[in-house]
PDB file of N, CA and C in Angstrom:
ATOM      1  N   UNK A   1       0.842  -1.182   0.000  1.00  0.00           N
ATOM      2  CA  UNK A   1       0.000   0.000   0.000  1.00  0.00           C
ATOM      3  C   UNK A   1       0.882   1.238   0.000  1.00  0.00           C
ATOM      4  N   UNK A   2       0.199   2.528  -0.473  1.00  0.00           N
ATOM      5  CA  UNK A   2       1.361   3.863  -0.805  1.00  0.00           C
ATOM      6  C   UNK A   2       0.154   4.523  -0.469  1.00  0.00           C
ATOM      7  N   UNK A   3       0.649   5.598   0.900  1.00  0.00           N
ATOM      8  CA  UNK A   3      -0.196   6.830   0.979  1.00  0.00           C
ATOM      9  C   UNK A   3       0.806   7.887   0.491  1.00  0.00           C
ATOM     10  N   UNK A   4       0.030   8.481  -0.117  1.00  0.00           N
ATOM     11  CA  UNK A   4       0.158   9.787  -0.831  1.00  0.00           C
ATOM     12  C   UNK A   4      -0.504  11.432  -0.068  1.00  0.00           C
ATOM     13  N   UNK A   5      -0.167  12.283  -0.095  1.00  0.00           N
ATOM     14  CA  UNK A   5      -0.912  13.519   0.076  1.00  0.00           C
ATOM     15  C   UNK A   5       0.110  14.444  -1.219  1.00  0.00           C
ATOM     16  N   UNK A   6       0.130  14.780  -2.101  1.00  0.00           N
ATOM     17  CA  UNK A   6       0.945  15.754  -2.698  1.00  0.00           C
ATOM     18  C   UNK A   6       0.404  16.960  -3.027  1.00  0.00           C
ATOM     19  N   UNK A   7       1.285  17.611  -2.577  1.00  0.00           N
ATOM     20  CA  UNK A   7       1.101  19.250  -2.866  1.00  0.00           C
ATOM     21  C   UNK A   7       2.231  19.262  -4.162  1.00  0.00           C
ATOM     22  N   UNK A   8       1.453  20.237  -5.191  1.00  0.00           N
ATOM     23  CA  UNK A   8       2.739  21.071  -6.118  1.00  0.00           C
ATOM     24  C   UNK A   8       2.200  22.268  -6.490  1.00  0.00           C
ATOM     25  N   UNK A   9       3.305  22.613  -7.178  1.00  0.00           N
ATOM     26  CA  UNK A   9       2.925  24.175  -8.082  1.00  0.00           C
ATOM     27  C   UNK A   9       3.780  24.064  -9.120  1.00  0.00           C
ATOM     28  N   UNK A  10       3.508  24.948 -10.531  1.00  0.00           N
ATOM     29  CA  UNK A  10       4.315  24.595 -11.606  1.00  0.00           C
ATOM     30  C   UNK A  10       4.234  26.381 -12.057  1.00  0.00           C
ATOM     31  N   UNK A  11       5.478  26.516 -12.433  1.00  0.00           N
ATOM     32  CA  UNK A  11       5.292  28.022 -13.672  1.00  0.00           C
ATOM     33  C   UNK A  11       6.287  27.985 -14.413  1.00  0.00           C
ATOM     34  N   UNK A  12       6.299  28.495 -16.108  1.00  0.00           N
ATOM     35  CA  UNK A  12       6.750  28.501 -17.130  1.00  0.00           C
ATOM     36  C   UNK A  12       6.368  29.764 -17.718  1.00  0.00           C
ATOM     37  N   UNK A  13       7.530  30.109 -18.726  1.00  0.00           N
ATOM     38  CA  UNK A  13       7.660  31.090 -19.083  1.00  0.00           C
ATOM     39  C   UNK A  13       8.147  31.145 -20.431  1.00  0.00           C
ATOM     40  N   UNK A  14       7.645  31.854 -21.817  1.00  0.00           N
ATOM     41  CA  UNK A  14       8.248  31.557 -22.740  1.00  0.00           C
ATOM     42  C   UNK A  14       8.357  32.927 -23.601  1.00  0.00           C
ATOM     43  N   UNK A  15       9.273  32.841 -23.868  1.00  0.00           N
ATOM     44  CA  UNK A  15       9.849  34.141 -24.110  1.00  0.00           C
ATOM     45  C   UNK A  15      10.233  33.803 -25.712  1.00  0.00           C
ATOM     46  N   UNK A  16       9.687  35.030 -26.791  1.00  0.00           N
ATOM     47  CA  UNK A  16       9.850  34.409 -28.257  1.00  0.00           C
ATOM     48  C   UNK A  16      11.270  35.507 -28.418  1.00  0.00           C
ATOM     49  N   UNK A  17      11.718  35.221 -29.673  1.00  0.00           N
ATOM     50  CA  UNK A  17      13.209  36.273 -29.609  1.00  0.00           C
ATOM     51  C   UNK A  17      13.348  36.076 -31.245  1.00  0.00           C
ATOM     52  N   UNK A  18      12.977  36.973 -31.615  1.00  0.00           N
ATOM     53  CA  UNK A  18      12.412  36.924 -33.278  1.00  0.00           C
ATOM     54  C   UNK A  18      11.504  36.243 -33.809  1.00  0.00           C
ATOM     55  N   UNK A  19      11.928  35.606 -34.354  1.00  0.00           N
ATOM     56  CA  UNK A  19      10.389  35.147 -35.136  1.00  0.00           C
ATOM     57  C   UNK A  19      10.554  33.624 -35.240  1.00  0.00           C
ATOM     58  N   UNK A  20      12.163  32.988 -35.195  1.00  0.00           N
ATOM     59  CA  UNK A  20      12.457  31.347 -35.248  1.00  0.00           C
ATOM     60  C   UNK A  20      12.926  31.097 -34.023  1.00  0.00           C
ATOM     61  N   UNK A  21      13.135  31.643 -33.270  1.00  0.00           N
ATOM     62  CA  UNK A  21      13.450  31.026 -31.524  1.00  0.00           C
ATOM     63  C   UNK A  21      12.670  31.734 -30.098  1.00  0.00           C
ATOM     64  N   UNK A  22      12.537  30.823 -29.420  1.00  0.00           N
ATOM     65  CA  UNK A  22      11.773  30.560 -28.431  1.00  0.00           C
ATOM     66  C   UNK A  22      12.268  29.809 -27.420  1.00  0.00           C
ATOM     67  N   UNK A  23      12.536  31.208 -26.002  1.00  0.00           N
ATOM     68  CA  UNK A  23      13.224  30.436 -25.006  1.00  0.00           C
ATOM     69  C   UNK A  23      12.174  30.400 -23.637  1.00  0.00           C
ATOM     70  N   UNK A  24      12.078  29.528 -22.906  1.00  0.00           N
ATOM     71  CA  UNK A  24      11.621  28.732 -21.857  1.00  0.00           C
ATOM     72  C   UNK A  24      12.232  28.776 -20.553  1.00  0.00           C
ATOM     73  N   UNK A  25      11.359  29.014 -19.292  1.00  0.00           N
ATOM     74  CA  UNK A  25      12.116  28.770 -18.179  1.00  0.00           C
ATOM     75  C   UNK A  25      11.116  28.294 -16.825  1.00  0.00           C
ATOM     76  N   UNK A  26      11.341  27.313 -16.461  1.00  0.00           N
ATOM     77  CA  UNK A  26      10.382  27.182 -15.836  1.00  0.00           C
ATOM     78  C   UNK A  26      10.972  26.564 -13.839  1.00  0.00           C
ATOM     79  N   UNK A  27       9.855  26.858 -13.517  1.00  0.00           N
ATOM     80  CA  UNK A  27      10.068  25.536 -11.686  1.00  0.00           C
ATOM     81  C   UNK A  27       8.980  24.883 -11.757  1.00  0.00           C
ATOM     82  N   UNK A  28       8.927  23.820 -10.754  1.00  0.00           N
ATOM     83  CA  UNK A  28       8.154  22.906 -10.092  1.00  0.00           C
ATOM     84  C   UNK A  28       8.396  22.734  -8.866  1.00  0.00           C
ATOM     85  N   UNK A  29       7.657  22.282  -7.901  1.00  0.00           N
ATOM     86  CA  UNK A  29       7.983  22.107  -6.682  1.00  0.00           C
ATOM     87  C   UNK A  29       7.127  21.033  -6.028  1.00  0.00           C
ATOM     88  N   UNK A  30       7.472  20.690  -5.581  1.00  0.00           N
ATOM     89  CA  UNK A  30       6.204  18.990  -4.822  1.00  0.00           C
ATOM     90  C   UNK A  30       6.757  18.522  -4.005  1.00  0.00           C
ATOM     91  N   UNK A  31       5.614  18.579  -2.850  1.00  0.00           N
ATOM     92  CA  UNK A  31       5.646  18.404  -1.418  1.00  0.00           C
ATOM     93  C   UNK A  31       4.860  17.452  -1.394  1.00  0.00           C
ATOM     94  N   UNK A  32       5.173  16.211  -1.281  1.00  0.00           N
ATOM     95  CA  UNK A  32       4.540  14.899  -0.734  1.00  0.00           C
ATOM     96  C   UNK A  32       4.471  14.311   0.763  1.00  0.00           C
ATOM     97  N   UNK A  33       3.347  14.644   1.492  1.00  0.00           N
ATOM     98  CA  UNK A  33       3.472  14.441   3.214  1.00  0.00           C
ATOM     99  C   UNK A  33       3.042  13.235   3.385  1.00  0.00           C
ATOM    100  N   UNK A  34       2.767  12.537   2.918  1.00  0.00           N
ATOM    101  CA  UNK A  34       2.462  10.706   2.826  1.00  0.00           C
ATOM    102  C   UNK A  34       3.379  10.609   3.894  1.00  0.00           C
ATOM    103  N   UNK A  35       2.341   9.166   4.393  1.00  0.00           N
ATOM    104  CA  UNK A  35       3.532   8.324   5.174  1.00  0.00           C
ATOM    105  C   UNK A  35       4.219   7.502   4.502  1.00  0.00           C
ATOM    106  N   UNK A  36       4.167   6.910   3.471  1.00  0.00           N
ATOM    107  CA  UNK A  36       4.599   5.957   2.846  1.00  0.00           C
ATOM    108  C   UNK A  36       6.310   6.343   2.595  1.00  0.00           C
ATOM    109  N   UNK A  37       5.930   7.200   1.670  1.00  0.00           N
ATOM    110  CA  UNK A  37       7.421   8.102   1.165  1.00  0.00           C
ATOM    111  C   UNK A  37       7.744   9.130   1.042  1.00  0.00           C
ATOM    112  N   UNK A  38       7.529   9.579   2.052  1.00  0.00           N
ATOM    113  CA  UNK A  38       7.415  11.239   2.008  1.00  0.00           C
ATOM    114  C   UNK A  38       8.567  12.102   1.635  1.00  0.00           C
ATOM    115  N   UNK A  39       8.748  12.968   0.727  1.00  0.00           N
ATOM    116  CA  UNK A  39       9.567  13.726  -0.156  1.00  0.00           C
ATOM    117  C   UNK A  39       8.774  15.254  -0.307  1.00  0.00           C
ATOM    118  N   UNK A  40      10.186  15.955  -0.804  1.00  0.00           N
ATOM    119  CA  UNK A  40      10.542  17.347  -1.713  1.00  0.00           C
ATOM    120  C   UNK A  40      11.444  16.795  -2.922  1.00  0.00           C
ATOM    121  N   UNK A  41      10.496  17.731  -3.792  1.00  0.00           N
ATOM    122  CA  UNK A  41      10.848  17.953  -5.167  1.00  0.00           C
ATOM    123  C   UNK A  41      11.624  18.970  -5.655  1.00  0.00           C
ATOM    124  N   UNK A  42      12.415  19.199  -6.051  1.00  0.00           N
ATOM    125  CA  UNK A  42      12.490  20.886  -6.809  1.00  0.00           C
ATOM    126  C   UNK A  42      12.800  20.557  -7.964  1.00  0.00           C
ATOM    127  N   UNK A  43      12.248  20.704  -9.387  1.00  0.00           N
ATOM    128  CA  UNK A  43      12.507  20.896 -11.003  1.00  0.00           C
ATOM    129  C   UNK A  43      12.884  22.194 -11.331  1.00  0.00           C
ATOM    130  N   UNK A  44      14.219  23.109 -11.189  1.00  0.00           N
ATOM    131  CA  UNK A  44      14.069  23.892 -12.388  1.00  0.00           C
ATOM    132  C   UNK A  44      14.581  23.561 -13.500  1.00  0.00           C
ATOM    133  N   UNK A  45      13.563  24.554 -14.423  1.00  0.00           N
ATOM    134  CA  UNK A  45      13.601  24.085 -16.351  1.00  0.00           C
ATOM    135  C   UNK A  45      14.399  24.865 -16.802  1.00  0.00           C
ATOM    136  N   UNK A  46      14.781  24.914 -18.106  1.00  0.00           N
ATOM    137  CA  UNK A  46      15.019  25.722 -19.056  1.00  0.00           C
ATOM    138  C   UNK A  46      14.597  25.293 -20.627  1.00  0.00           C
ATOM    139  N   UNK A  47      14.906  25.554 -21.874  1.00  0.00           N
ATOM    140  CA  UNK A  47      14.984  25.091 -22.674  1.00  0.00           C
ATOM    141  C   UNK A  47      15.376  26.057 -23.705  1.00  0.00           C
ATOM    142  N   UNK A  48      15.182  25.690 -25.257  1.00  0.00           N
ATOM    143  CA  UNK A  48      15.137  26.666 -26.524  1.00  0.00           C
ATOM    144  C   UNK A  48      14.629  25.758 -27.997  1.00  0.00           C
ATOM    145  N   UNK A  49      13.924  26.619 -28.226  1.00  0.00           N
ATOM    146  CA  UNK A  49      13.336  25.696 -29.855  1.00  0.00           C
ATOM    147  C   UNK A  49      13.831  27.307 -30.796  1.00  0.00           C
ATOM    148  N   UNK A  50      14.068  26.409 -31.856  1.00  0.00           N
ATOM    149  CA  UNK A  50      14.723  26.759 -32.888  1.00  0.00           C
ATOM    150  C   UNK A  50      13.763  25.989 -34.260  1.00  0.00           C
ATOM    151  N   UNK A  51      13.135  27.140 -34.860  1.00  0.00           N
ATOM    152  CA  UNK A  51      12.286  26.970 -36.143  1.00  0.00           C
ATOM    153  C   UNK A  51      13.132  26.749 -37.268  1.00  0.00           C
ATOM    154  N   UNK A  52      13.462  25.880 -38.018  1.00  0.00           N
ATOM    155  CA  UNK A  52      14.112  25.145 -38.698  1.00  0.00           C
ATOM    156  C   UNK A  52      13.359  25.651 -40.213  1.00  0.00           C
ATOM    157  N   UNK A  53      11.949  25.049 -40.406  1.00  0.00           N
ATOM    158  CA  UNK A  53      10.683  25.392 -41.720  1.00  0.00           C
ATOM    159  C   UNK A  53       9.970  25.564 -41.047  1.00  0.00           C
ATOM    160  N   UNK A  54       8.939  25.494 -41.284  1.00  0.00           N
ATOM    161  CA  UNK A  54       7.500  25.842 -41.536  1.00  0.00           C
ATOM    162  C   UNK A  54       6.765  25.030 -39.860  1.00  0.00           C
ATOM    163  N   UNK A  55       6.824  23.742 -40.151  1.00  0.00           N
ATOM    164  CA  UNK A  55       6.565  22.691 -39.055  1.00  0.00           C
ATOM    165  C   UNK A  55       7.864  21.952 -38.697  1.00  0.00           C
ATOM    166  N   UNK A  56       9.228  22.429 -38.543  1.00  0.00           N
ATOM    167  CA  UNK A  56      10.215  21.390 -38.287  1.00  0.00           C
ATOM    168  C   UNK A  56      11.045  22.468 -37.274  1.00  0.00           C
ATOM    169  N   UNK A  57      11.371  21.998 -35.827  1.00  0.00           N
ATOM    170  CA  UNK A  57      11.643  22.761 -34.899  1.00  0.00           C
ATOM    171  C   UNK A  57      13.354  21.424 -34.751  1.00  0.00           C
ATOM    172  N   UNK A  58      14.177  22.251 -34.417  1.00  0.00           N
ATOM    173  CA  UNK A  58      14.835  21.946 -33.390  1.00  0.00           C
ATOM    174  C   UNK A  58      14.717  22.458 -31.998  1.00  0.00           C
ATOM    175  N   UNK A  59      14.863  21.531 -30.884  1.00  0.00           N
ATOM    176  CA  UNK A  59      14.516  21.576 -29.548  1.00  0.00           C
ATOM    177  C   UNK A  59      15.632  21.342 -28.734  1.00  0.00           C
ATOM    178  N   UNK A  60      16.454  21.759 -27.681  1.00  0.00           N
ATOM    179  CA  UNK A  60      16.704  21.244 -26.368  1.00  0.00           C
ATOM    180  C   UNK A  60      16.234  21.925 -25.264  1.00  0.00           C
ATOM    181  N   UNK A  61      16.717  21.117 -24.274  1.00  0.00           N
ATOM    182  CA  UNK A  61      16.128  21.841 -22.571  1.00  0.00           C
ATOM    183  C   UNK A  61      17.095  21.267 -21.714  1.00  0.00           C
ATOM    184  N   UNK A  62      16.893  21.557 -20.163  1.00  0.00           N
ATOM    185  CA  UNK A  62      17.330  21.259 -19.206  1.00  0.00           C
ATOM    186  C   UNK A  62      16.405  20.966 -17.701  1.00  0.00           C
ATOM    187  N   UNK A  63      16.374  20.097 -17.370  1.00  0.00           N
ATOM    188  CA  UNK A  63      16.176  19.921 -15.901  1.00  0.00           C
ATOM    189  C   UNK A  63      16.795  19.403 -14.908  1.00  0.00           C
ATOM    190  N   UNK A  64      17.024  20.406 -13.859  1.00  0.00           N
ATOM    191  CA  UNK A  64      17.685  19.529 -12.367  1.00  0.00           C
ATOM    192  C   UNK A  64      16.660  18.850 -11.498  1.00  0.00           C
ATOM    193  N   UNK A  65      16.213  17.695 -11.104  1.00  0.00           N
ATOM    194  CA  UNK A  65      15.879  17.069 -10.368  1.00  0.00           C
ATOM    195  C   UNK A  65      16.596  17.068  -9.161  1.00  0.00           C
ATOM    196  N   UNK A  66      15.689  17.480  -7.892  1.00  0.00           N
ATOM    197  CA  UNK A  66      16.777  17.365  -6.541  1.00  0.00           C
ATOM    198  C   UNK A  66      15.384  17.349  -6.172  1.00  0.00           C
ATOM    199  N   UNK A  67      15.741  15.502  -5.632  1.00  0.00           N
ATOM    200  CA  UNK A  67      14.612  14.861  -4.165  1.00  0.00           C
ATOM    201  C   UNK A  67      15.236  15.281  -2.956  1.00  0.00           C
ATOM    202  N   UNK A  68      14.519  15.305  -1.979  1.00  0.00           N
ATOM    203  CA  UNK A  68      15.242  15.467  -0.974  1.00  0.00           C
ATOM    204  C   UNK A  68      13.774  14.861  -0.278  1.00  0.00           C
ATOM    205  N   UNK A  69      14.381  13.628  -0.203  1.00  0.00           N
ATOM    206  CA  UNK A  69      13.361  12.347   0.518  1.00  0.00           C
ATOM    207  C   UNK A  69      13.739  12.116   2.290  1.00  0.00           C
ATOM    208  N   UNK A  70      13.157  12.019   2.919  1.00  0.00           N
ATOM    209  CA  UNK A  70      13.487  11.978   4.300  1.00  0.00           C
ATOM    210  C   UNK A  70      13.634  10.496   4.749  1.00  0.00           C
ATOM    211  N   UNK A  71      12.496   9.812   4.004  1.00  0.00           N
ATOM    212  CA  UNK A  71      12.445   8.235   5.116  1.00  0.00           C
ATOM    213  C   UNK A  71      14.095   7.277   4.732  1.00  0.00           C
ATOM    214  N   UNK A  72      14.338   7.509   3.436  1.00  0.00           N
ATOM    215  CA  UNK A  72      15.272   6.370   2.477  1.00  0.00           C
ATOM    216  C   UNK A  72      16.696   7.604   2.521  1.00  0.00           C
ATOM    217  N   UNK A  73      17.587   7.317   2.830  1.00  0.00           N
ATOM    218  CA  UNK A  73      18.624   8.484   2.172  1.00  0.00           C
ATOM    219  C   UNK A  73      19.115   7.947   0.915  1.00  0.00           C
ATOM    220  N   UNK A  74      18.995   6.882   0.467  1.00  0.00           N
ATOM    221  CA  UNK A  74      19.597   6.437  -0.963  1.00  0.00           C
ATOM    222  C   UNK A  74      18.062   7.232  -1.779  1.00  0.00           C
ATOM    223  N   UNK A  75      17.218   7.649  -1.887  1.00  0.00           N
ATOM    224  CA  UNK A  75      16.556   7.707  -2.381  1.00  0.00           C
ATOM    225  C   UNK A  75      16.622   9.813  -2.751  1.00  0.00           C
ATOM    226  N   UNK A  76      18.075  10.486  -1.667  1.00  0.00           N
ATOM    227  CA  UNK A  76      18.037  11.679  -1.742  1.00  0.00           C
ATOM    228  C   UNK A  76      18.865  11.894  -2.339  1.00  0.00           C
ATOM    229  N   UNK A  77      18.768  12.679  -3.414  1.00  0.00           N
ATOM    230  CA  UNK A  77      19.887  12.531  -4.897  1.00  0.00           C
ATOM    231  C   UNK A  77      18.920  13.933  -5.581  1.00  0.00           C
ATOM    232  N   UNK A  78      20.423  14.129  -6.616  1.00  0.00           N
ATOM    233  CA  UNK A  78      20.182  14.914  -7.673  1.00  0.00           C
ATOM    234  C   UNK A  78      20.606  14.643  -9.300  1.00  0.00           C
ATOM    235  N   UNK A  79      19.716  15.143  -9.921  1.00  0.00           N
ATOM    236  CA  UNK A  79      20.287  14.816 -11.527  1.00  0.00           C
ATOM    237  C   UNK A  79      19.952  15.829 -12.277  1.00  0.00           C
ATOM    238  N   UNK A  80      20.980  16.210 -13.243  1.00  0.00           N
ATOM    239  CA  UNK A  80      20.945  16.573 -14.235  1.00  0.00           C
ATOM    240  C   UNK A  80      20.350  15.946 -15.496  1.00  0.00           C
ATOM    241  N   UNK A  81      19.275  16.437 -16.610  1.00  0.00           N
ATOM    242  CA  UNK A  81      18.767  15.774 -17.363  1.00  0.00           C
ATOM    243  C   UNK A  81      18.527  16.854 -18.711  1.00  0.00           C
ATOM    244  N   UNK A  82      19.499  16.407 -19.662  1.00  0.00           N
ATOM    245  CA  UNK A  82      19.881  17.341 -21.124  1.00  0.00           C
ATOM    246  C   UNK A  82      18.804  16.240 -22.026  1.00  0.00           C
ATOM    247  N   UNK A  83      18.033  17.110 -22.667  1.00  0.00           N
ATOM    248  CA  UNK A  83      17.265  16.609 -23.692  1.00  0.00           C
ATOM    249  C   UNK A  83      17.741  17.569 -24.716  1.00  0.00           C
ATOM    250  N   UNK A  84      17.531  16.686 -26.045  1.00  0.00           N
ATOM    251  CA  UNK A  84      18.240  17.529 -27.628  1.00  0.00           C
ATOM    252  C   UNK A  84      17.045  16.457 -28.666  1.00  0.00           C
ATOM    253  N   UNK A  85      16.487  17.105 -29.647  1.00  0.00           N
ATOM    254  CA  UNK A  85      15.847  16.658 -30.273  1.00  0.00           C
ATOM    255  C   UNK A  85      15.213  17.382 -31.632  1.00  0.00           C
ATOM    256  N   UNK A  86      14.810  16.863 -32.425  1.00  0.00           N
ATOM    257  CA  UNK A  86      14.013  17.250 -33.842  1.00  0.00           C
ATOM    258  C   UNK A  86      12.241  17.462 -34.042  1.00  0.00           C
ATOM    259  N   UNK A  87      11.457  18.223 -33.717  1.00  0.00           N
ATOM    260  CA  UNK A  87      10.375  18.257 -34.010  1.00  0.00           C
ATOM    261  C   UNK A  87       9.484  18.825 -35.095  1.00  0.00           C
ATOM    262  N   UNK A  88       8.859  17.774 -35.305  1.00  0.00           N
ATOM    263  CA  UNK A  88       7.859  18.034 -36.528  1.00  0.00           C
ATOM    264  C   UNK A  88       6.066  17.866 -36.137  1.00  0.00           C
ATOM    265  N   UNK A  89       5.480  19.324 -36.177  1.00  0.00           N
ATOM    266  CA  UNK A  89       4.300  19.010 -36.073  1.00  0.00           C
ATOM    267  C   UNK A  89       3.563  19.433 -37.192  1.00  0.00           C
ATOM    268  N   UNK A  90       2.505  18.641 -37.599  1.00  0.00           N
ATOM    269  CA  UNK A  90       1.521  18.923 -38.084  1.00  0.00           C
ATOM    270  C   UNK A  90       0.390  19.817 -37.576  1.00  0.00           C
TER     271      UNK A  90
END
């Protein structure tokens, strides 16, 4: 069994910078008071898209992940997480 109670909040921000790029910045935050596994979250974002044509974007971003879990200490850690990618929407 997993009790849960989570609190969060999220804000983002996107900021255009001519007419083919578009930069991003965002937090998260989540407060989980469960007994089970009770944790803090903190996400801050970043990112940038880059208009390539019409519908074809290049994309990267960034997020730091930092738990800061109380019950487990192997479970209190941080990461870095680089995303890079090609998008095409219709």
């Amino acid at each position: 069994a997993y009790e849960t109670n989570t609190h969060s909040i999220h804000g983002m921000v996107e900021f255009p910078v001519g007419s083919r790029v578009e930069l991003r910045a965002g937090y998260e935050y989540l407060n989980d008071t469960g007994k089970t596994f009770p944790l803090k979250m903190h996400i801050p974002r970043a990112g940038i898209s880059i208009k390539l044509h019409r519908n074809f974007f290049f994309e990267t971003s960034w997020q730091h992940y930092s738990y800061n879990e109380r019950l487990f200490s192997i479970r209190d850690y941080r990461a870095n997480v680089l995303r890079t990618g090609l998008c095409f929407t219709y």
